[in-house]
Protein backbone atom coordinates (compact mmCIF):
# COMPACT_ATOMS: atom_id res chain seq x y z
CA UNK A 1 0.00 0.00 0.00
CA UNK A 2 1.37 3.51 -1.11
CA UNK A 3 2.39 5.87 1.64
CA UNK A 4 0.53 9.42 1.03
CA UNK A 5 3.22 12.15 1.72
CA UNK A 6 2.19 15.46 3.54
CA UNK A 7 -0.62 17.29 1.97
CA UNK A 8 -0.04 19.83 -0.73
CA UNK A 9 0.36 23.42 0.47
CA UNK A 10 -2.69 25.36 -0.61
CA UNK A 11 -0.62 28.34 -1.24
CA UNK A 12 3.52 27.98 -2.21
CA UNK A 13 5.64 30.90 -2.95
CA UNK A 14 8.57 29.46 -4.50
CA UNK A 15 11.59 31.81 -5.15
CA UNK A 16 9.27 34.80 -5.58
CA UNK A 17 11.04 38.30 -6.33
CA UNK A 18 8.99 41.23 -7.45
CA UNK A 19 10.52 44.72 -8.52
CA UNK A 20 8.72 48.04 -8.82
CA UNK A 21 9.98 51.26 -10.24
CA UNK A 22 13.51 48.97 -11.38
CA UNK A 23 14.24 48.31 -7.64
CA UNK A 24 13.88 44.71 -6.15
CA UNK A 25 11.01 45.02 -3.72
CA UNK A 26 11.12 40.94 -2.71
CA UNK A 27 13.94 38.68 -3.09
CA UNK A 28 13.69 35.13 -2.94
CA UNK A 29 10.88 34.65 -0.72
CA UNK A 30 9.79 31.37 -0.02
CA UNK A 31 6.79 30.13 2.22
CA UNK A 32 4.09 27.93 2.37
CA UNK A 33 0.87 28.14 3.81
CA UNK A 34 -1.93 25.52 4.43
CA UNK A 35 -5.31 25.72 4.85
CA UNK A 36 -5.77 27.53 8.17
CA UNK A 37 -2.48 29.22 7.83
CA UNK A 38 -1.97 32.72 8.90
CA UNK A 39 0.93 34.78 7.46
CA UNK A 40 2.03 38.46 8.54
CA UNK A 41 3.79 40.90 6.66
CA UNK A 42 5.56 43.60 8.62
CA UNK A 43 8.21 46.55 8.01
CA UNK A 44 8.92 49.84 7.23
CA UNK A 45 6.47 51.94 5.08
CA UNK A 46 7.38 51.92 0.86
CA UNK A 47 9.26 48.54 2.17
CA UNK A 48 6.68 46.27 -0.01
CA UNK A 49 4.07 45.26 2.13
CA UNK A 50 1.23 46.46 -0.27
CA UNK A 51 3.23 45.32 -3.27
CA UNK A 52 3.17 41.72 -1.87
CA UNK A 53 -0.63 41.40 -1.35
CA UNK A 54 -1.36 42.76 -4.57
CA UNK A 55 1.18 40.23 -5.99
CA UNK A 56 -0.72 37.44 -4.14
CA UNK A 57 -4.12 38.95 -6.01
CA UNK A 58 -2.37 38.73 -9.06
CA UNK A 59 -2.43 42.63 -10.01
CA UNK A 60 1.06 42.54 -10.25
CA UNK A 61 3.63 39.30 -11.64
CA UNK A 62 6.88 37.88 -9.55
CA UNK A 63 9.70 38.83 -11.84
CA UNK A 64 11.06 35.48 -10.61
CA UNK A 65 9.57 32.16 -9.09
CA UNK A 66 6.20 31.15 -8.99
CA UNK A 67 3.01 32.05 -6.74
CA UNK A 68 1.42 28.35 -6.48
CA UNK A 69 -2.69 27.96 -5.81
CA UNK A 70 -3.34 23.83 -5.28
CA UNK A 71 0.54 23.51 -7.21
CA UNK A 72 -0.86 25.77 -10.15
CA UNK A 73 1.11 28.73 -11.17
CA UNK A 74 -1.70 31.43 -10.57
CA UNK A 75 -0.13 33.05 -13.52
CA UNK A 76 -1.99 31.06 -15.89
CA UNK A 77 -5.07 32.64 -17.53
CA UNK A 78 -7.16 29.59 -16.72
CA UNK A 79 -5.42 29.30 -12.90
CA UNK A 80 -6.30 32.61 -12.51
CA UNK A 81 -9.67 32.66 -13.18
CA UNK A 82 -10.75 30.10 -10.64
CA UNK A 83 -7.73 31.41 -8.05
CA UNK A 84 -9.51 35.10 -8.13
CA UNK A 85 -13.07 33.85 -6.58
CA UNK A 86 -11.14 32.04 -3.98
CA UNK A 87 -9.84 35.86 -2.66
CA UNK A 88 -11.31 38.48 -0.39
CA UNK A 89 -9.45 41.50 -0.96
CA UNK A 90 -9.03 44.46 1.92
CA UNK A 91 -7.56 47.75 0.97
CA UNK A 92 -6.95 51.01 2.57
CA UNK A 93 -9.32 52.44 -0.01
CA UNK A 94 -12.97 51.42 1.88
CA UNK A 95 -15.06 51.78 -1.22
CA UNK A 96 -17.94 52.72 0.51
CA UNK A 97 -21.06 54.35 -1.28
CA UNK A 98 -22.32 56.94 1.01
CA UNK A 99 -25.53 57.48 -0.42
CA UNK A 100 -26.40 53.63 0.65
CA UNK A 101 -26.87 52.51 4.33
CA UNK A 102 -24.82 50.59 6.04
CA UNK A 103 -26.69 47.25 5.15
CA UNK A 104 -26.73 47.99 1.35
CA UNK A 105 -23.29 48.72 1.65
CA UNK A 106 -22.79 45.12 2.44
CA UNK A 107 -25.86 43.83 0.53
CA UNK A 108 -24.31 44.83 -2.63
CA UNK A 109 -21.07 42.95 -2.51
CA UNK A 110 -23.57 40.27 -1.14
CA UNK A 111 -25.57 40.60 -4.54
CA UNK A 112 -22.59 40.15 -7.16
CA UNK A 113 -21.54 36.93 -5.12
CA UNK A 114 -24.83 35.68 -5.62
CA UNK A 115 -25.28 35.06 -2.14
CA UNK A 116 -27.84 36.73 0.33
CA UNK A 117 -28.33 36.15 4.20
CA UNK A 118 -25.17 36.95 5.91
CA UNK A 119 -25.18 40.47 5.50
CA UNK A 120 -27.12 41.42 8.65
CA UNK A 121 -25.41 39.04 11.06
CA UNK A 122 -21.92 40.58 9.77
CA UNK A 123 -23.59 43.79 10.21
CA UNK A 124 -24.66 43.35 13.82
CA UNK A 125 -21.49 41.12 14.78
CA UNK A 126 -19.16 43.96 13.64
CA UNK A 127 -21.13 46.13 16.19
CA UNK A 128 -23.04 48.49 13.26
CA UNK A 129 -26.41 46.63 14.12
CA UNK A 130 -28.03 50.26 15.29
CA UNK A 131 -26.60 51.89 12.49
CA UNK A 132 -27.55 49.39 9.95
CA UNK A 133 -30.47 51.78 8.06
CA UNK A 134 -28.26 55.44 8.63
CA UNK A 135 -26.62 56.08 5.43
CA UNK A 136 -23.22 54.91 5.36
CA UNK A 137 -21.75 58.82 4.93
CA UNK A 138 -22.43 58.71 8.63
CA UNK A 139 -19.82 56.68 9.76
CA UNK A 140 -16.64 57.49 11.52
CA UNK A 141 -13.45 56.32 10.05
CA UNK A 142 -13.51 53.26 12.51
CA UNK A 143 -16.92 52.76 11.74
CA UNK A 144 -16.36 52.59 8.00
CA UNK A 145 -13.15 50.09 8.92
CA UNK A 146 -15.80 48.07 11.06
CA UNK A 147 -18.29 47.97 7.79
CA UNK A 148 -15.33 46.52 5.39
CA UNK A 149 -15.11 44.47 7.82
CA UNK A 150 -18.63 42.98 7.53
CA UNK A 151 -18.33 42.44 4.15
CA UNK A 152 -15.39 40.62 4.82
CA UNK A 153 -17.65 37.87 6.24
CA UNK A 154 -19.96 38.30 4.26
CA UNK A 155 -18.90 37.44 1.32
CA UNK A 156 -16.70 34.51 3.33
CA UNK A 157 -14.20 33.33 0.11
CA UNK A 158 -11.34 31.13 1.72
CA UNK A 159 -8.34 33.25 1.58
CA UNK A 160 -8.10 36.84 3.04
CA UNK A 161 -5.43 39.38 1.94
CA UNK A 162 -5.65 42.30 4.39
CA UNK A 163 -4.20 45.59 3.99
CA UNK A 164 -3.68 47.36 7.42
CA UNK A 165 -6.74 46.43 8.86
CA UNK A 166 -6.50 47.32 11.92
CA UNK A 167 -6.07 51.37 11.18
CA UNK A 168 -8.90 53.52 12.81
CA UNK A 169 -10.01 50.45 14.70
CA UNK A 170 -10.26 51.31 18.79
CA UNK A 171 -9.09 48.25 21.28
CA UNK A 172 -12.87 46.49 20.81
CA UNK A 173 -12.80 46.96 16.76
CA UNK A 174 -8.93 45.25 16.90
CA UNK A 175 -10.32 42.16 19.68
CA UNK A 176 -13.52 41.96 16.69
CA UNK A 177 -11.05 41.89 13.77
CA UNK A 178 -8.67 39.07 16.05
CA UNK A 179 -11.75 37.16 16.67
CA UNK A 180 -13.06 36.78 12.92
CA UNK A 181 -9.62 36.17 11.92
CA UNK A 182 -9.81 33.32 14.34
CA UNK A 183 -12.99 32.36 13.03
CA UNK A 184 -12.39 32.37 9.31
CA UNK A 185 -9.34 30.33 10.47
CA UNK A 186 -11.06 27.67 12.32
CA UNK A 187 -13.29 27.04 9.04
CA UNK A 188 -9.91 26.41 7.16
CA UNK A 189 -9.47 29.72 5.93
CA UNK A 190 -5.91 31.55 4.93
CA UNK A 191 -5.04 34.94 5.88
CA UNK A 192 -2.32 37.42 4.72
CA UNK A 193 -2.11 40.44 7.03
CA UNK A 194 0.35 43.41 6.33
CA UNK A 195 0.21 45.53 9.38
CA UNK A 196 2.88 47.67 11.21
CA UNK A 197 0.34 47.60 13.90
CA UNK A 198 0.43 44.79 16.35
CA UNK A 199 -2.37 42.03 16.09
CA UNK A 200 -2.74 39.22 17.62
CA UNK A 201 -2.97 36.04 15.52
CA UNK A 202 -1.88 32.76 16.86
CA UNK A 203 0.94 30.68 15.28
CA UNK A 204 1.00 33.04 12.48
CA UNK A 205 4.42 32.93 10.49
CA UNK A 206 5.76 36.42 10.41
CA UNK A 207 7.64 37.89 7.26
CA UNK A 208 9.61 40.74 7.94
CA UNK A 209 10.63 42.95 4.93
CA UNK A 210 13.69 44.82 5.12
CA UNK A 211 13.69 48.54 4.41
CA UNK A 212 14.02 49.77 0.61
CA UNK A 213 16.65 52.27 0.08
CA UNK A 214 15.65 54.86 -2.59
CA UNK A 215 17.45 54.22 -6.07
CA UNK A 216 20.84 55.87 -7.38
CA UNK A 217 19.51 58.91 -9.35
CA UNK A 218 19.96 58.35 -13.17
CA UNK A 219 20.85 60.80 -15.83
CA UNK A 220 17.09 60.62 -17.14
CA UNK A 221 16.20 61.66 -13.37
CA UNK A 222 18.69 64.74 -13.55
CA UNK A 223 17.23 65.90 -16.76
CA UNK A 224 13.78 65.45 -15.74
CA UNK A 225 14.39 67.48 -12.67
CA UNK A 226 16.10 70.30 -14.88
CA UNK A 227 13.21 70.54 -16.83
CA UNK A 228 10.90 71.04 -14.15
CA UNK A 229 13.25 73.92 -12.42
């Protein structure tokens, strides 16, 4: 009878470097991450935190090495297309329609997933339940983190990329945002925080990225400069 080896890692970066504006941003990075995994991405600002995540979404290629989804390259057209519905994206920008309420708001994304129900329990369990019917242009800037939040579970797809998401959260918003990581990890879902912020998340592997030193001024930078003087 066969021996099975260890499962497959559900996400592999294997000798992944990424550069941005001709400087290397990530070099070499390898890591694996299973289903329940946790991975946090700390540094210096401008030292590629964001760049990573969107690399993981795919908005951006490694200029070396391979981003592996179930051992496909995620690079592939056809990879791709089935890798993107397995992501829940979380950016600084809220993308938040103020003219909605707070439960559209959530609705919405709700809608194009072709899902419905969860909306209002997310809602209440990200403590906006009173405020679900104001109009989201309401909201405080920790309220509005709070409603990303929601959709966040909401739309519950299995791997999380988070960018700073615990800015404008109080102490309860950042114990919410610990527990629902917790939660969407107990279910087998993955999670990629960049923070400089601390947060806690069990057994999380930690990747810290070293601090990007501005690039050597070229002759086209001089002569762009003189023409601007």
């Amino acid at each position: 009878m066969p021996v099975r080896g260890p499962p497959l890692p559900r996400l592999l970066l294997d000798n992944v470097s990424c550069m941005r504006n001709a400087q290397i941003i990530l070099r070499h990075v390898n890591v694996s991450i299973h289903d329940g995994g946790a991975l946090v991405l700390t540094g210096t600002n401008g030292s590629g935190k964001t760049t990573f995540l969107r690399m993981m979404a795919g908005f951006c290629r490694p200029t070396a090495g391979q981003i592996l989804w179930n051992g496909h390259d995620v690079s592939d057209s056809g990879v791709y297309h089935q890798y993107r519905l397995q992501l829940n994206w979380l950016s600084l920008k809220h993308a938040i329609t103020d003219k909605l309420t707070v439960l559209e708001n959530v609705q919405w994304f709700e809608l194009l997933e072709s899902k419905m129900g969860k909306s209002l329990p997310a809602v209440e369990l990200m403590g906006l339940g009173r405020l679900a019917n104001e109009k989201a242009r309401m909201l405080s800037m920790g309220q509005r983190k709070r409603l990303q939040l929601a959709r966040l579970i909401a739309i519950d797809r299995p791997i999380w990329l988070l960018d700073e998401p615990s800015i404008a959260l109080d102490s309860d918003g950042v114990k919410l945002l610990e527990y629902i990581i917790a939660e969407h990890r107990k279910r087998g879902g993955i999670v990629i925080v960049a923070t400089h912020l601390p947060i806690e998340i069990e057994d999380a592997m930690v990747l810290r990225l070293p601090p990007r030193f501005p690039r050597r001024m070229t002759l086209s930078d001089m002569l762009d400069r003189a023409d601007m003087s």
